[in-house]
N, C-alpha and C. Protein backbone atom coordinates (compact mmCIF):
# COMPACT_ATOMS: atom_id res chain seq x y z
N UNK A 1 0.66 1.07 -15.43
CA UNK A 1 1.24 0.48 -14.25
C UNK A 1 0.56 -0.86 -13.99
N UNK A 2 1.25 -1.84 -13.73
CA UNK A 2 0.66 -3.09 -13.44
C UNK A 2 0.45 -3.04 -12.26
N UNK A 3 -0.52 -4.21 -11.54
CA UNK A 3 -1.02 -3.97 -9.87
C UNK A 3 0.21 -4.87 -9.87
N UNK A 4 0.51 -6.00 -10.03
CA UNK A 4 1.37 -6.62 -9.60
C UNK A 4 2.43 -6.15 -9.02
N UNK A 5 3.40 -5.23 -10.12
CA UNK A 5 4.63 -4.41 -9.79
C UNK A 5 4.44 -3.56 -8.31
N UNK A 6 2.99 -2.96 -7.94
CA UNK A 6 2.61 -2.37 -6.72
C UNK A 6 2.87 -3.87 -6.10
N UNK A 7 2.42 -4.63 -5.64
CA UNK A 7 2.01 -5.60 -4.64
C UNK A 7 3.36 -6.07 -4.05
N UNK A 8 4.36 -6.40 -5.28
CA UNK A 8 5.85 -6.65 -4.62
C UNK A 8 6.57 -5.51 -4.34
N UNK A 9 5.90 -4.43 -4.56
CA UNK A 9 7.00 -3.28 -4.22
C UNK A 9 6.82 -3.18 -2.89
N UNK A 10 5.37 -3.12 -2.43
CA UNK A 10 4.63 -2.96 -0.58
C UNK A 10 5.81 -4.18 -0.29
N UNK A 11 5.24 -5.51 -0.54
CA UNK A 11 5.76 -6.39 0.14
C UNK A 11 7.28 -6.58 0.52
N UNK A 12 7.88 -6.34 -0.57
CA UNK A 12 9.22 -5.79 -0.27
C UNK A 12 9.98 -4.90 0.98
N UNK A 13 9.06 -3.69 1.10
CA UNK A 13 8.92 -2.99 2.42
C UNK A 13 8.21 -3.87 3.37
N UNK A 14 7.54 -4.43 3.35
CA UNK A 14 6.19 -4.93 4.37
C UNK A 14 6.18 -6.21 3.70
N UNK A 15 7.08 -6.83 4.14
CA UNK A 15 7.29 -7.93 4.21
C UNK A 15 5.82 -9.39 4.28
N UNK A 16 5.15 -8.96 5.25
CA UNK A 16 3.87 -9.79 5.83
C UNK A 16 2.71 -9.32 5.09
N UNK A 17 2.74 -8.40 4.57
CA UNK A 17 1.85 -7.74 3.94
C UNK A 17 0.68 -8.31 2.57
N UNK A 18 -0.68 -8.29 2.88
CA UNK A 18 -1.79 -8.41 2.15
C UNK A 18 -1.98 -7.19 1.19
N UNK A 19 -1.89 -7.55 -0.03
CA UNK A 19 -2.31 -6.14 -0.83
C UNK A 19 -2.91 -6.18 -1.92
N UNK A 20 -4.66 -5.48 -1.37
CA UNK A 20 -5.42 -5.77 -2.83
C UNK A 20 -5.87 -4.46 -3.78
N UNK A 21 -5.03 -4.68 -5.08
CA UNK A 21 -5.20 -3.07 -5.59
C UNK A 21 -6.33 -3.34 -6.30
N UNK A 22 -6.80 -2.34 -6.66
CA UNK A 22 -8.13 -2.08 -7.27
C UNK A 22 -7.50 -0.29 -8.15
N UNK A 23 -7.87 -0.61 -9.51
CA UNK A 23 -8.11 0.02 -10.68
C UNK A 23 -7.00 0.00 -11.43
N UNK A 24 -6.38 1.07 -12.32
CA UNK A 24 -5.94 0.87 -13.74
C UNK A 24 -4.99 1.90 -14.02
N UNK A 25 -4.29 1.66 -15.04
CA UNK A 25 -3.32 2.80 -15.27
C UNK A 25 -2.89 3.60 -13.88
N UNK A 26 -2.43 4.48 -14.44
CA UNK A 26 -1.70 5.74 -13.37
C UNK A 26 -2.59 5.64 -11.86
N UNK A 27 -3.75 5.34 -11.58
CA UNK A 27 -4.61 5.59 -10.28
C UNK A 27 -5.14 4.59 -9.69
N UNK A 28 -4.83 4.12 -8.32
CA UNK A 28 -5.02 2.80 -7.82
C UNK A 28 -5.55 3.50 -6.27
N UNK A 29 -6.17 2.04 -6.08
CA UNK A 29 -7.10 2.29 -4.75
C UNK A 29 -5.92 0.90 -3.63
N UNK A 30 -5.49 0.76 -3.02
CA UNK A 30 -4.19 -0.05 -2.43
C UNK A 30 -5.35 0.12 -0.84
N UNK A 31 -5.56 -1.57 -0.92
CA UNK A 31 -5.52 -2.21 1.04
C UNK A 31 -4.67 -2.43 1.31
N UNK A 32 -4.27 -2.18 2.17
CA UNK A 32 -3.13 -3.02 2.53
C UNK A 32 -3.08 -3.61 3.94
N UNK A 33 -3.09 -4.74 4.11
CA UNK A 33 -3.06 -5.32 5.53
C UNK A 33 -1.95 -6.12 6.27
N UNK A 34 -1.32 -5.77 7.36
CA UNK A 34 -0.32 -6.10 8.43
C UNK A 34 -0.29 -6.36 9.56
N UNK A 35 0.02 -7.35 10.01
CA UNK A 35 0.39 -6.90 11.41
C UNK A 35 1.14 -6.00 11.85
N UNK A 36 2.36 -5.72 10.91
CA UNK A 36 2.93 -5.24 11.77
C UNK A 36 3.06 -3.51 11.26
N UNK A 37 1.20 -3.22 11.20
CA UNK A 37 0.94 -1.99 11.89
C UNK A 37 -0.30 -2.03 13.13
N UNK A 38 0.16 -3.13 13.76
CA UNK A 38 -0.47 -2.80 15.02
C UNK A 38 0.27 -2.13 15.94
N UNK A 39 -0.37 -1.03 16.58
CA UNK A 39 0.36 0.04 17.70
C UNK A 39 0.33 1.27 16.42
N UNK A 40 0.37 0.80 15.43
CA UNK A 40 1.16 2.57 14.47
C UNK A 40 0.02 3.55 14.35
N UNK A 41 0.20 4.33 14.54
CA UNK A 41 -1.00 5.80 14.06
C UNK A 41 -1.12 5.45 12.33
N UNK A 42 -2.22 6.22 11.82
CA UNK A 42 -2.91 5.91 10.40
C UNK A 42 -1.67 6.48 9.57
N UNK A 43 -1.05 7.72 10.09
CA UNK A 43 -0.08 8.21 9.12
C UNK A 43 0.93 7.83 8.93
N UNK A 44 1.80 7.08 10.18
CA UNK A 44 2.72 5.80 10.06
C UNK A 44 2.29 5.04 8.98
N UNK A 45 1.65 4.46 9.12
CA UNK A 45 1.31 3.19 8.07
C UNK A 45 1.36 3.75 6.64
N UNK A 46 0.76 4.55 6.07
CA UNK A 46 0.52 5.33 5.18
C UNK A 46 1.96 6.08 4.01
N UNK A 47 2.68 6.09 4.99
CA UNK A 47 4.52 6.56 4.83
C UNK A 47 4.92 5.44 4.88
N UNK A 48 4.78 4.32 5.72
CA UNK A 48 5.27 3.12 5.31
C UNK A 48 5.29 2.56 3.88
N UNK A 49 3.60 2.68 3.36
CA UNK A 49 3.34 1.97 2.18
C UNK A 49 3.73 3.16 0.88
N UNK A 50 3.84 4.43 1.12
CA UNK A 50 3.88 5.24 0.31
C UNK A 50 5.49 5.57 -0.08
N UNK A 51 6.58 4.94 0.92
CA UNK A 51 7.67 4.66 0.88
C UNK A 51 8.13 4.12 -0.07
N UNK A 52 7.49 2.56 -0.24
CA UNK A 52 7.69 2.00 -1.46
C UNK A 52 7.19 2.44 -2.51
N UNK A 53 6.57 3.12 -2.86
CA UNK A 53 5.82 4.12 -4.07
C UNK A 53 6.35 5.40 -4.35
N UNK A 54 7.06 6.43 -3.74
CA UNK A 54 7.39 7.33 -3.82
C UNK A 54 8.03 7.87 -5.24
N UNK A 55 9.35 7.07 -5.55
CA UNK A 55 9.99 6.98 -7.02
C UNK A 55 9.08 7.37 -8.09
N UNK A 56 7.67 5.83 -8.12
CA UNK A 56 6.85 5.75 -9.19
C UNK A 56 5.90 6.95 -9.15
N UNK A 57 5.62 7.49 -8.19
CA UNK A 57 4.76 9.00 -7.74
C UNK A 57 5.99 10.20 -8.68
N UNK A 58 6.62 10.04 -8.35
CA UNK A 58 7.79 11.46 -8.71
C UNK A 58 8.46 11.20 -10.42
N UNK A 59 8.11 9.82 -11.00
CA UNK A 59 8.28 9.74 -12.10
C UNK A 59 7.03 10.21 -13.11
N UNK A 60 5.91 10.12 -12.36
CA UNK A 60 4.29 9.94 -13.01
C UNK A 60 4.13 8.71 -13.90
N UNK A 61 4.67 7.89 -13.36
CA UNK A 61 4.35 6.38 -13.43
C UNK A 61 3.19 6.19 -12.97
N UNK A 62 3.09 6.30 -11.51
CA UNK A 62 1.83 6.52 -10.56
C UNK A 62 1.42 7.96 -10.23
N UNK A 63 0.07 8.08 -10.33
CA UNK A 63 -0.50 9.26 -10.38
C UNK A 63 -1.16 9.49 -8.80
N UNK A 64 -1.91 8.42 -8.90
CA UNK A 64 -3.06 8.45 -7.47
C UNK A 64 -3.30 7.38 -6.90
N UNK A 65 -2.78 7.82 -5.69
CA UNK A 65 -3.12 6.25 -4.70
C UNK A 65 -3.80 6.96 -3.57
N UNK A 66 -4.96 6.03 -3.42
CA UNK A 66 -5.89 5.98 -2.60
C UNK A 66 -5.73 4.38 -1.45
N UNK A 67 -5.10 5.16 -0.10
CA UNK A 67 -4.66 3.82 0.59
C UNK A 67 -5.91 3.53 1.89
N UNK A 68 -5.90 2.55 1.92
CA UNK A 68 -6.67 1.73 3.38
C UNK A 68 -5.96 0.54 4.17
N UNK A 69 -5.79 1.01 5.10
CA UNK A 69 -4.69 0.06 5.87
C UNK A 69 -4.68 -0.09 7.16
N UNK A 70 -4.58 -1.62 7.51
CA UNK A 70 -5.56 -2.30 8.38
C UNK A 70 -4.47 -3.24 9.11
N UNK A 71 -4.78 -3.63 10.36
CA UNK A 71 -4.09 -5.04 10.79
C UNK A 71 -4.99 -6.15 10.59
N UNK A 72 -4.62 -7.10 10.57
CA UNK A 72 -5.42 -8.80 10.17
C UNK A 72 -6.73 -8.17 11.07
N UNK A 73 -6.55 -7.57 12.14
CA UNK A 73 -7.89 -8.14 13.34
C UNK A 73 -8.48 -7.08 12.31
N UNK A 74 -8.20 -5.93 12.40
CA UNK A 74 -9.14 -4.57 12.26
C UNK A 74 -9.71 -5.24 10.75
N UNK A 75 -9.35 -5.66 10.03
CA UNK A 75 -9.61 -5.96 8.62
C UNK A 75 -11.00 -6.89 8.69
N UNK A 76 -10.94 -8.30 10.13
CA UNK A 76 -12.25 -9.00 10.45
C UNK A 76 -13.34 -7.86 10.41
N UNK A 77 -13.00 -6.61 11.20
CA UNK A 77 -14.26 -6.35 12.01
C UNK A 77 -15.13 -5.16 11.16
């Protein structure tokens, strides 16, 4: 799996979206940062970004994603 193919798939959904993957093949570690998950609970966000991933999860394209997901401010602090 390329990180790239992840980065436009988020952004695609999440339009505004910062996304820095980290690792290789099948298992990736995904930040992802937005505004516009300010106000959302952790598991909102999480279904947001896992939305666009779902397909590649159910093909075993993607194996393991490990997500962290932040708004611009929370990401400063």
């Amino acid at each position: 799996m390329n990180p790239n193919d992840l980065i436009q798939r988020i952004q695609t959904a999440i339009p505004d979206a910062e996304v820095i993957p980290s690792g290789e093949g099948c298992s990736f570690n995904l930040t992802v940062v937005s505004a516009s998950f300010a106000g959302e609970p952790l598991l909102k966000r999480h279904r947001r970004v896992m939305a666009a991933l779902n397909d590649l999860i159910a093909s075993g394209e993607l194996h393991a994603v490990t997500l962290k997901t932040h708004t611009p401010e929370e990401s400063r602090g």
